[in-house]
Protein backbone atom coordinates (compact mmCIF):
# COMPACT_ATOMS: atom_id res chain seq x y z
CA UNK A 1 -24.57 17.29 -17.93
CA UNK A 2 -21.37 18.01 -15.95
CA UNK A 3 -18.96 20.64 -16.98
CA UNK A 4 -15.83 21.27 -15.23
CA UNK A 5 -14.03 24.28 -15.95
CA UNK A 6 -11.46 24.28 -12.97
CA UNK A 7 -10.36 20.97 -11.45
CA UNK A 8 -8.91 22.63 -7.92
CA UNK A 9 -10.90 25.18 -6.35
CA UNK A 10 -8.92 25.47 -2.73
CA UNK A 11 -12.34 24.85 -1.10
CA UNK A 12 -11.59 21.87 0.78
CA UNK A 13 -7.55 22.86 1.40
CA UNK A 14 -9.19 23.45 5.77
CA UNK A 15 -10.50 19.45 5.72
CA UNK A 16 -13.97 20.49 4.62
CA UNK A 17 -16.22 19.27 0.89
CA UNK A 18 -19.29 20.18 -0.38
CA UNK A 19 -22.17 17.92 -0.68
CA UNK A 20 -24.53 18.03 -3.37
CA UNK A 21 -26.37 20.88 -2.37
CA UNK A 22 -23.72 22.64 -1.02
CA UNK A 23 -24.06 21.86 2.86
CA UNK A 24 -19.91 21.67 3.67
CA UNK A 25 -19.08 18.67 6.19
CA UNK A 26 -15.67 17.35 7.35
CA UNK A 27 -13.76 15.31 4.80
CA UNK A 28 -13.54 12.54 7.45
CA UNK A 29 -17.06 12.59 8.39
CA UNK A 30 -19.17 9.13 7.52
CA UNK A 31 -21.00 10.08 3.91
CA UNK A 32 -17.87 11.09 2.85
CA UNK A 33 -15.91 7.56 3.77
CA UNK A 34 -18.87 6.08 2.10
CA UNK A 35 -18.90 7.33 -1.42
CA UNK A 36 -15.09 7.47 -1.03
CA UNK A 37 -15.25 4.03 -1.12
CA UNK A 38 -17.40 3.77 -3.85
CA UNK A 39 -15.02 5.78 -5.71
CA UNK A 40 -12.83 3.29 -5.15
CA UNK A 41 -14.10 0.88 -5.96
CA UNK A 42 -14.98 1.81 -9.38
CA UNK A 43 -11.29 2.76 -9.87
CA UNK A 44 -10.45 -1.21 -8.89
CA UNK A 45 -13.27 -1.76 -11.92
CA UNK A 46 -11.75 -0.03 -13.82
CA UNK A 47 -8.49 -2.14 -13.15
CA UNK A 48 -9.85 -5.56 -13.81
CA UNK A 49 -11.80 -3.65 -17.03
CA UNK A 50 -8.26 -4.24 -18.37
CA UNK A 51 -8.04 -8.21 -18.62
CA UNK A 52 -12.06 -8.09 -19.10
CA UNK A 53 -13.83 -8.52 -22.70
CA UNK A 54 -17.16 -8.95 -24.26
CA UNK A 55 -20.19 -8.84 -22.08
CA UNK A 56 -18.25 -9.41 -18.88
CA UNK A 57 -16.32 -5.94 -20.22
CA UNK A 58 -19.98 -4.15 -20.79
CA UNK A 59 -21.28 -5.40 -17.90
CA UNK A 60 -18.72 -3.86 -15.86
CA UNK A 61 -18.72 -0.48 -17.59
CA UNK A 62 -22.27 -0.34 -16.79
CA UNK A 63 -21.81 -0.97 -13.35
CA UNK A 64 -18.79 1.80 -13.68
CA UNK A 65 -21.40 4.55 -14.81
CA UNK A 66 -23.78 2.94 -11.78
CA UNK A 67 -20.92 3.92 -9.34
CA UNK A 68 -20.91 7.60 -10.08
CA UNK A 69 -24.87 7.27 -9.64
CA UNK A 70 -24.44 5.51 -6.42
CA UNK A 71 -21.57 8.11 -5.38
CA UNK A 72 -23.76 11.15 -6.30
CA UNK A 73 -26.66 9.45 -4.28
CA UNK A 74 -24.51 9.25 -1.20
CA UNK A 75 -23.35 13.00 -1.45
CA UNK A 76 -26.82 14.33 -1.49
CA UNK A 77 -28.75 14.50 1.39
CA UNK A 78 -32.47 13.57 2.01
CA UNK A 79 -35.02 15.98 0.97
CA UNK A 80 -36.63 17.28 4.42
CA UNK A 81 -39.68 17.14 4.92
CA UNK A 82 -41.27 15.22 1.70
CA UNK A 83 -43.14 12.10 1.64
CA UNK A 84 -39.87 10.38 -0.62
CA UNK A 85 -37.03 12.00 1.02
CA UNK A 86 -35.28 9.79 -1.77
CA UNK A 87 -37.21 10.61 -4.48
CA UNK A 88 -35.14 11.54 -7.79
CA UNK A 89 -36.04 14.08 -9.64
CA UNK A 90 -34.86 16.55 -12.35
CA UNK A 91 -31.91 17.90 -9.96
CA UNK A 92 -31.31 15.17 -7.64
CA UNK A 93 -29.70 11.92 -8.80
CA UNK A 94 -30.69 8.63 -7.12
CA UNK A 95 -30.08 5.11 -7.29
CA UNK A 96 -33.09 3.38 -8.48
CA UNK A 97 -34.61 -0.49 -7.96
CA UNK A 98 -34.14 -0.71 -11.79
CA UNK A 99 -30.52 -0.61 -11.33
CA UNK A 100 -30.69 -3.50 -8.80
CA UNK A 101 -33.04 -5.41 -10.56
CA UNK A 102 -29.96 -5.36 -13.47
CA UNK A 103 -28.02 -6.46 -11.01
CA UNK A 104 -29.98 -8.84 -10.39
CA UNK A 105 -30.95 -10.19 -13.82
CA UNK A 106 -27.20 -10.58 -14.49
CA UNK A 107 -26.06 -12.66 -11.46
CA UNK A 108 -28.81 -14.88 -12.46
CA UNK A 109 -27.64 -15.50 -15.93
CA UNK A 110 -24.06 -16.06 -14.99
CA UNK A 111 -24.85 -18.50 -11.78
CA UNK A 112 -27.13 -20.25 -14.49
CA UNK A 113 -23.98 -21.59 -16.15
CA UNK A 114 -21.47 -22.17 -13.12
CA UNK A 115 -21.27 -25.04 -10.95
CA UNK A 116 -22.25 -25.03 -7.48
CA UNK A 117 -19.54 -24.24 -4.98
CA UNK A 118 -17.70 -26.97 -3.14
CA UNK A 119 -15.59 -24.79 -0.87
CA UNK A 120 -14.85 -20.73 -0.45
CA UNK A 121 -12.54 -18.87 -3.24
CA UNK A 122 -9.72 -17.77 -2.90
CA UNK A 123 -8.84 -14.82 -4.58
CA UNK A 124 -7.51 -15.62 -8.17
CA UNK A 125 -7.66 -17.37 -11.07
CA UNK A 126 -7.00 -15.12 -13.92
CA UNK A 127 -5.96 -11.50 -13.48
CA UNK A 128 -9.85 -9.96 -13.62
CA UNK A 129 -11.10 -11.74 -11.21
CA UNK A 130 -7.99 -11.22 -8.64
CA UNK A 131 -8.95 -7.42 -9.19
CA UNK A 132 -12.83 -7.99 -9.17
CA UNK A 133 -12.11 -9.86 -5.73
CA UNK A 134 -10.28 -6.79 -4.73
CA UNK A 135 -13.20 -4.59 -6.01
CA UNK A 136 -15.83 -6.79 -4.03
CA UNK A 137 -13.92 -5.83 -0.58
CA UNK A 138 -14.12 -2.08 -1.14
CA UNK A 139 -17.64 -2.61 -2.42
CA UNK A 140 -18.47 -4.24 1.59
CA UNK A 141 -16.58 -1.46 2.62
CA UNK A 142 -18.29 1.10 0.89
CA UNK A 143 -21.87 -0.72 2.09
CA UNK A 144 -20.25 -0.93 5.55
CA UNK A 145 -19.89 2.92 5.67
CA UNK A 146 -23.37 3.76 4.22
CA UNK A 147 -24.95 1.96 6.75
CA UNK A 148 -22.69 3.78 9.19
CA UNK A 149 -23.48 7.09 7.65
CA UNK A 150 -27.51 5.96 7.36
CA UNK A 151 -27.26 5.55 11.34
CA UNK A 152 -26.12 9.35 11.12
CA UNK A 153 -27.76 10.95 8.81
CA UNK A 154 -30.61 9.20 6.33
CA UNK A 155 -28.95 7.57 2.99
CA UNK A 156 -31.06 6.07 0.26
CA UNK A 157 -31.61 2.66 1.20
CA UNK A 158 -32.18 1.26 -2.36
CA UNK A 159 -28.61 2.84 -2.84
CA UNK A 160 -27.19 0.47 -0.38
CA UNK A 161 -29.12 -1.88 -1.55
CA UNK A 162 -27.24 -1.40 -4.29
CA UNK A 163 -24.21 -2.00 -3.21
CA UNK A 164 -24.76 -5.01 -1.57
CA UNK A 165 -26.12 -6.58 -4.65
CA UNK A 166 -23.10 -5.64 -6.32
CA UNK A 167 -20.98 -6.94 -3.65
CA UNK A 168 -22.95 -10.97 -4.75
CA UNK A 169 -22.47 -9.45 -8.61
CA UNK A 170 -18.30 -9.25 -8.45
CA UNK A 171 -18.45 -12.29 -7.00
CA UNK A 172 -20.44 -14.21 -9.51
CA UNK A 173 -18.79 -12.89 -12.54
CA UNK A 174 -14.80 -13.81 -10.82
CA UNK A 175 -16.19 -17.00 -10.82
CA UNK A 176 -17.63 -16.74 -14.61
CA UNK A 177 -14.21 -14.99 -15.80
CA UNK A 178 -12.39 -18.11 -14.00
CA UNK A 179 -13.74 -20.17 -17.27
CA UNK A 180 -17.17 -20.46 -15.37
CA UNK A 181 -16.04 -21.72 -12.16
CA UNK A 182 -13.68 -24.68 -13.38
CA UNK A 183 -10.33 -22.10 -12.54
CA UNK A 184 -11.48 -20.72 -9.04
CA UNK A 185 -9.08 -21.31 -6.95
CA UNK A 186 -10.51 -23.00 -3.89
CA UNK A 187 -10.21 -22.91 -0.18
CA UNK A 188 -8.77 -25.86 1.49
CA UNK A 189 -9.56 -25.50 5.08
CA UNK A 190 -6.47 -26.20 7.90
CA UNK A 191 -4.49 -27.25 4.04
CA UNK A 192 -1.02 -26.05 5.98
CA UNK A 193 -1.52 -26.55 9.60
């Protein structure tokens, strides 16, 4: 459980955070850009929570409660020196393949009732899935930074894994919330040339 006593501590007022752990990088160094962007991410969820409802609404506060997993996963670095550098344990929060495997399980159900595609969307339709769209870009960018930060330093690849399944998962569900696909606004290649 998390208890915080003291919001600002003045610790990072020279450009410099704690990781879990307490190792103290650069606030513009690659982990932190990564779950930076996962934070914002779930702040855009949180957004589009606003026009959501029903299981589209619990799906998504799920996946908000998944974020701070993921986040905490990015801020803590590999165990050194152990056969599952990744492994989570009593202290150390990781993302697991169950929480993918959700992921999964849910894009299924939705795609199950949506039409095939005929062209790209566009981002739109009703207000949630404008946001979710929004959400699904800082999700990539969140991914795009973990794998930068991975090439740095080792992240949890079921993490980014993670994220990328997300990533197909806000896509799916704007596409549900646009009253299962008949709403999305469509691309229309070279429509104004």
């Amino acid at each position: 459980m998390v208890k915080l006593t003291k919001i600002y501590t003045r610790g990072g007022d020279k450009g410099l955070t704690s990781l879990v752990g307490g190792a103290r990088v650069s606030k513009d160094c690659a982990r932190i850009d990564a779950y930076g962007s996962v934070d914002e991410a779930n702040s855009v969820i949180g957004i589009a929570r606003l026009s959501a409802d029903g299981e589209a609404d619990a799906m998504l506060a799920r996946i908000q409660n998944d974020m701070f997993d993921v986040g905490a996963d990015l801020a803590t670095p590999a165990k050194k020196d152990s056969p599952d550098p990744f492994a989570p344990d009593e202290m150390t929060l990781r993302t697991t393949e169950a929480q993918v495997t959700r992921l999964e399980n849910e894009i299924d159900a939705m795609n199950a009732e949506l039409s095939p595609l005929t062209s790209f969307t566009l981002p739109g339709g009703s207000a949630a899935s404008a946001y979710l769209h929004l959400a699904r870009t800082v999700v990539r960018r969140a991914e795009r930074h973990a794998v930068t930060a991975g090439a740095i330093d080792a992240m949890n690849p079921t993490a980014i894994k993670y994220l990328n399944r997300l990533s197909d998962h806000l896509f799916v569900l704007t596409r549900y919330l646009n009253n299962k696909g008949a709403d999305d606004v469509l691309w229309i290649p070279g429509a104004n040339r």
